[in-house]
N, C-alpha and C. Protein backbone atom coordinates (compact mmCIF):
# COMPACT_ATOMS: atom_id res chain seq x y z
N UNK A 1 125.88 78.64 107.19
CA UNK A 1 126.12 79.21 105.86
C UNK A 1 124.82 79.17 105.05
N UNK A 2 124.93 80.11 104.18
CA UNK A 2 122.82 80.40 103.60
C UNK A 2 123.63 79.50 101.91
N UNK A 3 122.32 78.86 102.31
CA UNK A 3 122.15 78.06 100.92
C UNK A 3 121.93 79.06 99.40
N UNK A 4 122.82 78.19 98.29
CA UNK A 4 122.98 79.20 96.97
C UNK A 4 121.36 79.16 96.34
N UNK A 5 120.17 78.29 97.39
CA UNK A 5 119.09 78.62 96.76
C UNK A 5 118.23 80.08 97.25
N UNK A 6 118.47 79.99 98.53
CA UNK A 6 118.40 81.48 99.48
C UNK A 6 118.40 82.15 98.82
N UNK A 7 119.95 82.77 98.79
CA UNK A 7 120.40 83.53 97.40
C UNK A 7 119.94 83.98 96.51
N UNK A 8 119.35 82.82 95.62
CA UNK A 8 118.42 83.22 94.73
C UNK A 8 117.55 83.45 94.68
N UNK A 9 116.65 83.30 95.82
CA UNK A 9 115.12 83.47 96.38
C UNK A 9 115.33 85.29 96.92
N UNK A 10 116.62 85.30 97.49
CA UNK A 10 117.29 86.87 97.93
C UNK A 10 117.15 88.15 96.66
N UNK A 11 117.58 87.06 95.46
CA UNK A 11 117.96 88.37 94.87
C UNK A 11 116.27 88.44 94.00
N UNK A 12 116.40 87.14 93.80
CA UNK A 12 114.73 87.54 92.51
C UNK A 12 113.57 88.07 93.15
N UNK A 13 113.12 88.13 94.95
CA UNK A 13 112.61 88.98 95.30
C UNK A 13 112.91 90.43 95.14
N UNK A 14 114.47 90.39 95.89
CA UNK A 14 114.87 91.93 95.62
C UNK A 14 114.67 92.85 94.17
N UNK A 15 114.74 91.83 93.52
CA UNK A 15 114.55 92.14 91.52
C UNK A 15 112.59 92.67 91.58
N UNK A 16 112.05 92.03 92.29
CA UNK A 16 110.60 92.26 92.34
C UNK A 16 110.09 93.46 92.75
N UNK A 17 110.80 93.35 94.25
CA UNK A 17 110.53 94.77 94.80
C UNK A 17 111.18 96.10 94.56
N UNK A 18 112.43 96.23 94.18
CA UNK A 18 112.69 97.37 93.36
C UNK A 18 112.16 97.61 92.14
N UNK A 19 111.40 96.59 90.92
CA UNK A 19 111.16 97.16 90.01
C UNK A 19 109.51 97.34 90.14
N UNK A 20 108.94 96.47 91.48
CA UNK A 20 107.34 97.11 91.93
C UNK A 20 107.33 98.56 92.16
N UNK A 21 108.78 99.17 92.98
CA UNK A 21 109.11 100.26 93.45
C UNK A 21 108.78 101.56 92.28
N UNK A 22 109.66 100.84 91.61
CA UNK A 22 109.76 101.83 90.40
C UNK A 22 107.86 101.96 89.62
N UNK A 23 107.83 100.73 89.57
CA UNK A 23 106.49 100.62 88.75
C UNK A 23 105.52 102.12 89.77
N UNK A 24 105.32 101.68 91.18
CA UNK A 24 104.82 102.26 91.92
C UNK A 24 104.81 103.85 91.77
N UNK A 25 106.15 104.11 91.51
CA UNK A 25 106.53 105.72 91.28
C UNK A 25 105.98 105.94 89.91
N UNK A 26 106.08 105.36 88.70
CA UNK A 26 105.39 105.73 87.55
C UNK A 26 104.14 105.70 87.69
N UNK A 27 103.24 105.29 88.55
CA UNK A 27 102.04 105.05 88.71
C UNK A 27 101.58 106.37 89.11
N UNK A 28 102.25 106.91 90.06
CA UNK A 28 102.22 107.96 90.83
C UNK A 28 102.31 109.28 90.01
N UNK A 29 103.46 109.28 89.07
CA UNK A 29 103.95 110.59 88.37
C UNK A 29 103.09 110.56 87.22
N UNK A 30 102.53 109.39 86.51
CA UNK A 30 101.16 109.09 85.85
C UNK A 30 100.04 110.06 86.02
N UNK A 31 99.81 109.90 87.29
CA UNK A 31 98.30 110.76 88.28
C UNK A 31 98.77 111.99 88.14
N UNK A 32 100.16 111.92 88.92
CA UNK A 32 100.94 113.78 88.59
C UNK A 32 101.11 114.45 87.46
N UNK A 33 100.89 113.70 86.10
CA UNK A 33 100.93 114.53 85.01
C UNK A 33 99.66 114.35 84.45
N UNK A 34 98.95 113.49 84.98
CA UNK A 34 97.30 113.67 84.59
C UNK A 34 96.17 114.73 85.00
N UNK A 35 96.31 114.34 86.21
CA UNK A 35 94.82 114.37 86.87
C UNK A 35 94.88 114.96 88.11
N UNK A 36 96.47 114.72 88.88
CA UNK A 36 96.47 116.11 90.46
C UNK A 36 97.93 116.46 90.08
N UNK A 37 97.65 117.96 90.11
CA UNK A 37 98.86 118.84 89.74
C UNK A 37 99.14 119.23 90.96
N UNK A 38 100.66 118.42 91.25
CA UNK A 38 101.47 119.10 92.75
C UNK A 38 102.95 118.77 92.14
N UNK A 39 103.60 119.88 91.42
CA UNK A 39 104.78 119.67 91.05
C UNK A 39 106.00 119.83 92.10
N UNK A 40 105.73 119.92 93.29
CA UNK A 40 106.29 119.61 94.26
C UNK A 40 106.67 117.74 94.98
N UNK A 41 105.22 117.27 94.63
CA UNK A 41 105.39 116.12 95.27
C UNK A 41 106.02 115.30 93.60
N UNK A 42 105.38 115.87 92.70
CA UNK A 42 106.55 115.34 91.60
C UNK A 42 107.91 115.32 91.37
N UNK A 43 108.62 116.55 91.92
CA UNK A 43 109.44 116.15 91.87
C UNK A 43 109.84 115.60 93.02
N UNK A 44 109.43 115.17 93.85
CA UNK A 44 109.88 114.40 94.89
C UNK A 44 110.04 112.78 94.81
N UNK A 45 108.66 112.72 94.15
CA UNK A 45 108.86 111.19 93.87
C UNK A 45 110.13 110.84 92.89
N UNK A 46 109.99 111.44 91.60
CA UNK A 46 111.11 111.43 90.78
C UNK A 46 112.83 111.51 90.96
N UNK A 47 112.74 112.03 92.44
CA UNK A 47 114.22 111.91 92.69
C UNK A 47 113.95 110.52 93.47
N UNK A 48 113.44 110.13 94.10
CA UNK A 48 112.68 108.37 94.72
C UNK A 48 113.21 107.58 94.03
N UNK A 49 112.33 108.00 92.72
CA UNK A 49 112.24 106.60 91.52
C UNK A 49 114.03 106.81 91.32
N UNK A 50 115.00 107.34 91.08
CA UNK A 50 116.20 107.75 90.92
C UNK A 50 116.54 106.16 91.38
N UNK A 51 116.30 106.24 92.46
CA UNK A 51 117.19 105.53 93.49
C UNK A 51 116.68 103.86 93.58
N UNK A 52 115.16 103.77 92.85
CA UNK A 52 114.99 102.71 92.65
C UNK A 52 115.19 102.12 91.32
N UNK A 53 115.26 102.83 90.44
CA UNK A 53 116.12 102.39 89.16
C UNK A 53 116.73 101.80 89.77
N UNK A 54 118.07 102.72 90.37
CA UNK A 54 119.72 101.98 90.26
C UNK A 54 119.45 100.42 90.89
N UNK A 55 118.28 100.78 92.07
CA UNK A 55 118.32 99.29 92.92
C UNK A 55 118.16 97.94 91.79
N UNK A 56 117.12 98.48 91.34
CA UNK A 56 116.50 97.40 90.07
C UNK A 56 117.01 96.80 89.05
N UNK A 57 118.36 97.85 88.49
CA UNK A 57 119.29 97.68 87.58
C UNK A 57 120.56 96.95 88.20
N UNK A 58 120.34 97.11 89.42
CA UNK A 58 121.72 96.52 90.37
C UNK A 58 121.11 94.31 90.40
N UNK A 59 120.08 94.84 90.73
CA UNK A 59 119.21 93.13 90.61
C UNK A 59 119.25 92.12 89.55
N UNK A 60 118.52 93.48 88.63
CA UNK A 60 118.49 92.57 87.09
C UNK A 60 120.05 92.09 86.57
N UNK A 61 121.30 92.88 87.21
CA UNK A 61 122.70 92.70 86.37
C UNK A 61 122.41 91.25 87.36
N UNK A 62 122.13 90.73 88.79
CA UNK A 62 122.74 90.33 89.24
C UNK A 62 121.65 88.98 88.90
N UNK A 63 120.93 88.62 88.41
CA UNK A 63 119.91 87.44 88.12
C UNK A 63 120.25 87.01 86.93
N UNK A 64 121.11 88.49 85.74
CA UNK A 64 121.60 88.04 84.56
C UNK A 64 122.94 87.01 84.67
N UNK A 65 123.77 87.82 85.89
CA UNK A 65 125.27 87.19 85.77
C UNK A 65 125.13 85.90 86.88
N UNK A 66 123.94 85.23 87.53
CA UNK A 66 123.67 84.34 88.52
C UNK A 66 122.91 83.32 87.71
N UNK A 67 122.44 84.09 86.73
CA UNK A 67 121.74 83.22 85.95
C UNK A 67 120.15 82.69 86.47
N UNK A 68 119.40 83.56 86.99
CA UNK A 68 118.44 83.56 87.87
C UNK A 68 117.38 83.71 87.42
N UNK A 69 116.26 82.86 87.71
CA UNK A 69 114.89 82.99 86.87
C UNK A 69 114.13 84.24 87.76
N UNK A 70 114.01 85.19 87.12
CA UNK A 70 113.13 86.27 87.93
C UNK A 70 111.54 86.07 88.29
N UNK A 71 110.67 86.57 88.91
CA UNK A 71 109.76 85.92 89.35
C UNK A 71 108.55 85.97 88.10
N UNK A 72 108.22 84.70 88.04
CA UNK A 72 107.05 84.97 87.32
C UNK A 72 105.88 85.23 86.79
N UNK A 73 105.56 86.42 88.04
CA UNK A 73 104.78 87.22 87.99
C UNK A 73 104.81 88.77 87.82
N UNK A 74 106.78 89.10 87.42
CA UNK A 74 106.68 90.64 87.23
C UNK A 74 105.17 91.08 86.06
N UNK A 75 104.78 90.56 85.30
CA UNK A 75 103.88 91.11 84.86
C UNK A 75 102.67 91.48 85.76
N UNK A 76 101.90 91.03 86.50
CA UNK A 76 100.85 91.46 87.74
C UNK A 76 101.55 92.62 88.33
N UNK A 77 102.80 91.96 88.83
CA UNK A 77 103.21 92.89 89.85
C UNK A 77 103.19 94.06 89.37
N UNK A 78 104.13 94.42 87.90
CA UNK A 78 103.80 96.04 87.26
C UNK A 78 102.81 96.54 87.40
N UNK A 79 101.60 95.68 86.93
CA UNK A 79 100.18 96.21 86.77
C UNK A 79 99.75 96.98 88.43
N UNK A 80 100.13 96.11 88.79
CA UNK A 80 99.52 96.47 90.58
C UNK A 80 100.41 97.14 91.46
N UNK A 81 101.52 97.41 90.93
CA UNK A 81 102.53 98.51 91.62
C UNK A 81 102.03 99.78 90.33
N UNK A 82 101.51 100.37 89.76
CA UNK A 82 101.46 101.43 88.53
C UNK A 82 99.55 101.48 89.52
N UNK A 83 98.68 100.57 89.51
CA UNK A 83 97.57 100.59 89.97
C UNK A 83 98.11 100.94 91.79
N UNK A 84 98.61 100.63 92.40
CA UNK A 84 98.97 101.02 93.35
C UNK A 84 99.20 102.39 94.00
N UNK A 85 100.40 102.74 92.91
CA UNK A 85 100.99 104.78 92.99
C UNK A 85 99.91 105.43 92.42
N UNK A 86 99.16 104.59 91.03
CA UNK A 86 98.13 105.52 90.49
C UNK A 86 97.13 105.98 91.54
N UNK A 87 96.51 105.11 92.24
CA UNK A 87 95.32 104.64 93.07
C UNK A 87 95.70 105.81 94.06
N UNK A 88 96.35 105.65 94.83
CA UNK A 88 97.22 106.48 95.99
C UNK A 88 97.56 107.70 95.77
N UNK A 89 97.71 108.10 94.59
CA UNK A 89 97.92 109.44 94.52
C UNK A 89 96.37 110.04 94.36
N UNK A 90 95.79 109.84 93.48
CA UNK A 90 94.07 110.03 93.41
C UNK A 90 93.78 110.44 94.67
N UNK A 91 93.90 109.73 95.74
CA UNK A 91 93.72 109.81 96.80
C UNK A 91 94.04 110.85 97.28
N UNK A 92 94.90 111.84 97.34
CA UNK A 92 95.83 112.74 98.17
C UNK A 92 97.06 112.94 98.12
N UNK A 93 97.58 113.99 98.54
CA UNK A 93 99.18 113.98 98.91
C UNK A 93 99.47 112.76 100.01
N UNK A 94 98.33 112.77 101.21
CA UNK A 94 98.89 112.11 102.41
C UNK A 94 98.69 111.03 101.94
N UNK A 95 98.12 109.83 101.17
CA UNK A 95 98.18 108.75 100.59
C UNK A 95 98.92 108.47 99.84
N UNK A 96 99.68 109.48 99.01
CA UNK A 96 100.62 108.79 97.95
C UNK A 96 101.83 108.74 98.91
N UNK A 97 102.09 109.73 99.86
CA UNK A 97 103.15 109.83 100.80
C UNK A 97 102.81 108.36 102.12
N UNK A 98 102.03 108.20 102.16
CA UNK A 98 101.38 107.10 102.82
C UNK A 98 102.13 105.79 101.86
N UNK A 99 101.87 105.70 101.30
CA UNK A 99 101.94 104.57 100.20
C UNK A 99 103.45 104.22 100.41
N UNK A 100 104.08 105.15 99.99
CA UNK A 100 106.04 104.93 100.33
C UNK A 100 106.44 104.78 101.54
N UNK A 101 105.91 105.56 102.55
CA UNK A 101 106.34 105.31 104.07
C UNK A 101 105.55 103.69 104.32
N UNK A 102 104.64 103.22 103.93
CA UNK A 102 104.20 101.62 103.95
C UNK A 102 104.92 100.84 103.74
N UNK A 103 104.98 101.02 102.30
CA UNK A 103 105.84 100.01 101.26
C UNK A 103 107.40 99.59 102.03
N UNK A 104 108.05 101.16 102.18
CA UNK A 104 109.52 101.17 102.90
C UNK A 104 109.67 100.70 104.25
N UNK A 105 108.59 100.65 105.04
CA UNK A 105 108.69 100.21 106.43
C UNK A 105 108.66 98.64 106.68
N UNK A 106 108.10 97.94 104.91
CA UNK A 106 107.63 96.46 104.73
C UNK A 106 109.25 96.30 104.57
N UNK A 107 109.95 97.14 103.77
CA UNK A 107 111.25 96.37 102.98
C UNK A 107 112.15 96.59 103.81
N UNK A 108 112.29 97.49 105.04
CA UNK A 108 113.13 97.71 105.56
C UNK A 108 113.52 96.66 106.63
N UNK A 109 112.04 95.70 107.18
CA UNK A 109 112.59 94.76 108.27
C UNK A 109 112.69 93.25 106.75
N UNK A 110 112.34 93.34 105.70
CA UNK A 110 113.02 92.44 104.86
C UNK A 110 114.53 92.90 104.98
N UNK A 111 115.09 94.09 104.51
CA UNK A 111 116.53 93.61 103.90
C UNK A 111 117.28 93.31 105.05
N UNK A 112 116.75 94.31 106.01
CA UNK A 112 117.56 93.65 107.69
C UNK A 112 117.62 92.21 107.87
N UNK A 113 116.51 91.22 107.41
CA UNK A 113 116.69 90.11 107.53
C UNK A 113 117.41 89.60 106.85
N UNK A 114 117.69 90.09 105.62
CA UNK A 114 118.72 89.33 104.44
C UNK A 114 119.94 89.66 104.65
N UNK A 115 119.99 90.95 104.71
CA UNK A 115 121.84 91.36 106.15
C UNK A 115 122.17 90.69 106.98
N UNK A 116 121.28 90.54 108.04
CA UNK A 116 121.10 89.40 109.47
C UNK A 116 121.84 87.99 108.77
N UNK A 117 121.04 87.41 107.41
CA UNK A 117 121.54 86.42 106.88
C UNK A 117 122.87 86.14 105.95
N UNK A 118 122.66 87.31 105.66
CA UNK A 118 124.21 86.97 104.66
C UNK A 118 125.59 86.83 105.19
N UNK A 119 126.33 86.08 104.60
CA UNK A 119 127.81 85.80 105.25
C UNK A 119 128.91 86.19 104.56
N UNK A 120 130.31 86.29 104.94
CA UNK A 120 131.40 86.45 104.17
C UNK A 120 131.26 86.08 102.46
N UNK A 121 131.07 85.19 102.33
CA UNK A 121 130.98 84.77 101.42
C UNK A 121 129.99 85.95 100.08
N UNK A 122 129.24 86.29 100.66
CA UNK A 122 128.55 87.79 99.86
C UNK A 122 128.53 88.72 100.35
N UNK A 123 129.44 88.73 100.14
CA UNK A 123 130.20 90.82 100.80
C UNK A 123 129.53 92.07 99.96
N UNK A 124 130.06 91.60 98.72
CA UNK A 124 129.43 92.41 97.68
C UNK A 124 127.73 92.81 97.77
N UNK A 125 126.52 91.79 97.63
CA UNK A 125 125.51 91.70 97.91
C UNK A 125 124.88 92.59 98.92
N UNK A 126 125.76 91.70 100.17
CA UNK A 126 124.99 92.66 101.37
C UNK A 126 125.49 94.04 101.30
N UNK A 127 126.89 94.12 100.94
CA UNK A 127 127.03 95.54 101.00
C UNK A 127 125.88 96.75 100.28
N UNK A 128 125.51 96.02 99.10
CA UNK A 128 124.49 96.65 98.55
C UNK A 128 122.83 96.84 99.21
N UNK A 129 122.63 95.83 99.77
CA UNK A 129 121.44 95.27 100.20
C UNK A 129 121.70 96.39 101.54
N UNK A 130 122.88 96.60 102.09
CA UNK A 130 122.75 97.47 103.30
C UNK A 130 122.52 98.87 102.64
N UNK A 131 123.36 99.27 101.66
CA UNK A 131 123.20 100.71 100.98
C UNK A 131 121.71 101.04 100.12
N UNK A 132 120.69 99.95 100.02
CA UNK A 132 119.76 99.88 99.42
C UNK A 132 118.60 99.99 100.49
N UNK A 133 119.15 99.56 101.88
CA UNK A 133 117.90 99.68 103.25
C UNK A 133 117.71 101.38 103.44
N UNK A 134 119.56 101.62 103.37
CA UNK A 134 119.30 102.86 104.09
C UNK A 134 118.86 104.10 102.77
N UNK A 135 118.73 103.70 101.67
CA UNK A 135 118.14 104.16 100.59
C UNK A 135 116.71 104.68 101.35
N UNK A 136 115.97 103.07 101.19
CA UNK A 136 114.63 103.07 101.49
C UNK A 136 113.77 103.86 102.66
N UNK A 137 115.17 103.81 104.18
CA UNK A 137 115.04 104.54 105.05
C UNK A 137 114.66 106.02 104.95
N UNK A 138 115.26 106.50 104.05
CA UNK A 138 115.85 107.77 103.70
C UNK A 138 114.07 108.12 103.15
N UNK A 139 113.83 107.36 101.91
CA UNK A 139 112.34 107.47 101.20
C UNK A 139 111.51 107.46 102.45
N UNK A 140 111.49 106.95 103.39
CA UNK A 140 110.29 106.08 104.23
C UNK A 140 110.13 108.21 105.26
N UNK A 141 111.37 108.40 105.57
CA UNK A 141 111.91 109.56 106.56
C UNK A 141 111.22 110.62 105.62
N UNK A 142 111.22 110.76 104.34
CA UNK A 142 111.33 112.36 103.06
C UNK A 142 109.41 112.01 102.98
N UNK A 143 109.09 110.32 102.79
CA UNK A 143 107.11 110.62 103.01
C UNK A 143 106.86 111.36 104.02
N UNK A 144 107.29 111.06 105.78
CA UNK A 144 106.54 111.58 106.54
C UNK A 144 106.97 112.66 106.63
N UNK A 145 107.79 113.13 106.00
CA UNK A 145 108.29 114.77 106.04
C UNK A 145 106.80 115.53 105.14
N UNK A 146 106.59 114.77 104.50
CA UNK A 146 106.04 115.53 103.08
C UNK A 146 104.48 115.06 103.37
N UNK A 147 103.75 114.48 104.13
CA UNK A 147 102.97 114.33 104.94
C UNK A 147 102.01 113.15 105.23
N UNK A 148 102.93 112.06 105.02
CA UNK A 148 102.61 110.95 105.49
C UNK A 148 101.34 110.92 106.66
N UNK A 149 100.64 109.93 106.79
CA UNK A 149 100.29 109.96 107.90
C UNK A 149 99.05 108.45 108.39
N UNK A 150 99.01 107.94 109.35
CA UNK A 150 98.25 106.55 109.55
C UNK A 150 97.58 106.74 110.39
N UNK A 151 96.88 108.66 110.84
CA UNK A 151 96.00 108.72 111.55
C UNK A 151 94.47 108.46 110.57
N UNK A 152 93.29 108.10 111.22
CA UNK A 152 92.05 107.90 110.85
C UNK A 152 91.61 106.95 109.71
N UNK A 153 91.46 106.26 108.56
CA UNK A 153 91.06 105.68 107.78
C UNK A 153 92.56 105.27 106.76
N UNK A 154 93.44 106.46 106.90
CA UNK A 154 94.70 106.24 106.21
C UNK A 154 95.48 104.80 107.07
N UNK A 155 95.12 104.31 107.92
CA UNK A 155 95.62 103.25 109.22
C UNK A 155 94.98 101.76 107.88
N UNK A 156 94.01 101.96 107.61
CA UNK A 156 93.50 100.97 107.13
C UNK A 156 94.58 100.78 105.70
N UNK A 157 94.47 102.08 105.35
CA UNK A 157 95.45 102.16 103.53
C UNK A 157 96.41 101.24 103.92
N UNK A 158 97.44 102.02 105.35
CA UNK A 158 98.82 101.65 105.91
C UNK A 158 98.55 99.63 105.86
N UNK A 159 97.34 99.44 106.48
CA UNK A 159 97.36 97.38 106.33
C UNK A 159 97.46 96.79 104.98
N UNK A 160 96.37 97.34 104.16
CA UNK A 160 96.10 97.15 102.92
C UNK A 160 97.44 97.42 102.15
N UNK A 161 98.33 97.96 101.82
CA UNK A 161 99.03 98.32 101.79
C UNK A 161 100.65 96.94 101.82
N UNK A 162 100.78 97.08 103.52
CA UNK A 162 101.50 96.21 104.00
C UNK A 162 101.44 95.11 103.59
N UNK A 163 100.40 94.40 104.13
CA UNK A 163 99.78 92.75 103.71
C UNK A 163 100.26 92.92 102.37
N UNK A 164 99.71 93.54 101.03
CA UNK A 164 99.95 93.36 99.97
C UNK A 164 101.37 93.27 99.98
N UNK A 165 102.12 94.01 100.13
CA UNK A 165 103.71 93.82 99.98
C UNK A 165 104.11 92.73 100.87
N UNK A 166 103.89 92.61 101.84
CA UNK A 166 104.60 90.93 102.75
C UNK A 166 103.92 89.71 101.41
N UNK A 167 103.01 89.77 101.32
CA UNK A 167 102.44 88.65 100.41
C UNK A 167 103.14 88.60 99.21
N UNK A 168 103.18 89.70 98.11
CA UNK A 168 104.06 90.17 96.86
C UNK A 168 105.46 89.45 97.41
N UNK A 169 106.39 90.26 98.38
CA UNK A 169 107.47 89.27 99.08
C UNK A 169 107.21 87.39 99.43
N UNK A 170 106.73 87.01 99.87
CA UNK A 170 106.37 86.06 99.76
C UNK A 170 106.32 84.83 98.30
N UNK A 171 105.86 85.52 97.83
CA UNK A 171 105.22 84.69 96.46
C UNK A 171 106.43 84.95 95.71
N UNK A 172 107.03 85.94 95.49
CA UNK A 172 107.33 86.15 94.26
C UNK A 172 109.48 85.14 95.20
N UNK A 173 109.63 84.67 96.12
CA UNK A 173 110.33 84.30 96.14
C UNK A 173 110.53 83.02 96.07
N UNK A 174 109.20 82.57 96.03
CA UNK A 174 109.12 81.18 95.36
C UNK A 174 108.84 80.58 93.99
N UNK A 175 107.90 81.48 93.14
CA UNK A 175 107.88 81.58 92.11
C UNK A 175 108.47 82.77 91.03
């Protein structure tokens, strides 16, 4: 049976990475109403960010009614998920699309692990946590549609990238 500290290490990450998510997409639609005009990949991200709201708003209800200290570093993290989508879009279509197929491929063997872990006892949770993977799946599938890609120097983005989010995961479930 997973300890009620798990749990909370479960959800105030999950609270991290959906609202990095989101940060990430404003970062992005930032660049898109600045500085590279592709109102295509705008609205693409924007139906994205859709879906990471709800995740984020699903977290925050659940750290309010758990009573859960969220991590205390969402302030960095905004900065560097908004510097992240900003950065990445500058870059290209195939980098900002790069950037989400990364990010989603990091969270996707996380929530599998937190599914793997959860028991009867949080039905509710995982049920979400499962409807929230195949969310991410869905994002990770619509980048490489839209032209993802980790051939040549973009391989390096794809580490840089990763590492940062396993680490972000990491930290922010302890503090």
């Amino acid at each position: 049976m997973i300890t009620k500290n798990r749990i909370e290490e479960f959800i105030r990450v999950d609270h991290a990475g959906e609202r990095g998510a989101v940060k990430i997409y404003e970062g992005q639609l930032l660049a898109l109403s600045t500085l590279v005009k592709d109102e295509e990949l705008k609205k693409t991200i924007e139906e994205m960010k859709v879906h990471e709201k709800e995740h984020c708003e699903f977290f925050e209800k659940e750290i309010q009614k758990r009573n859960i200290s969220p991590t205390k570093l969402l302030p960095l993290w905004d900065l560097l998920g908004i510097g992240l989508g900003f950065g990445s879009t500058l870059l290209g279509k195939k980098a900002a699309m790069l950037c989400t197929a990364s990010v989603e491929e990091v969270i996707d063997k996380h929530y599998q692990d937190q599914i793997d872990q959860l028991g009867s006892n949080e039905k509710e949770l995982k049920k979400k946590i499962i409807k929230f993977r195949q969310d991410e799946l869905d994002h990770k599938d619509i980048a490489y549609d839209k032209g993802a890609t980790k051939k040549g120097l973009y391989s390096i983005l794809d580490k840089v990238i990763k590492t940062g989010s396993k680490i972000a995961i990491n930290i922010s479930e302890k503090i």
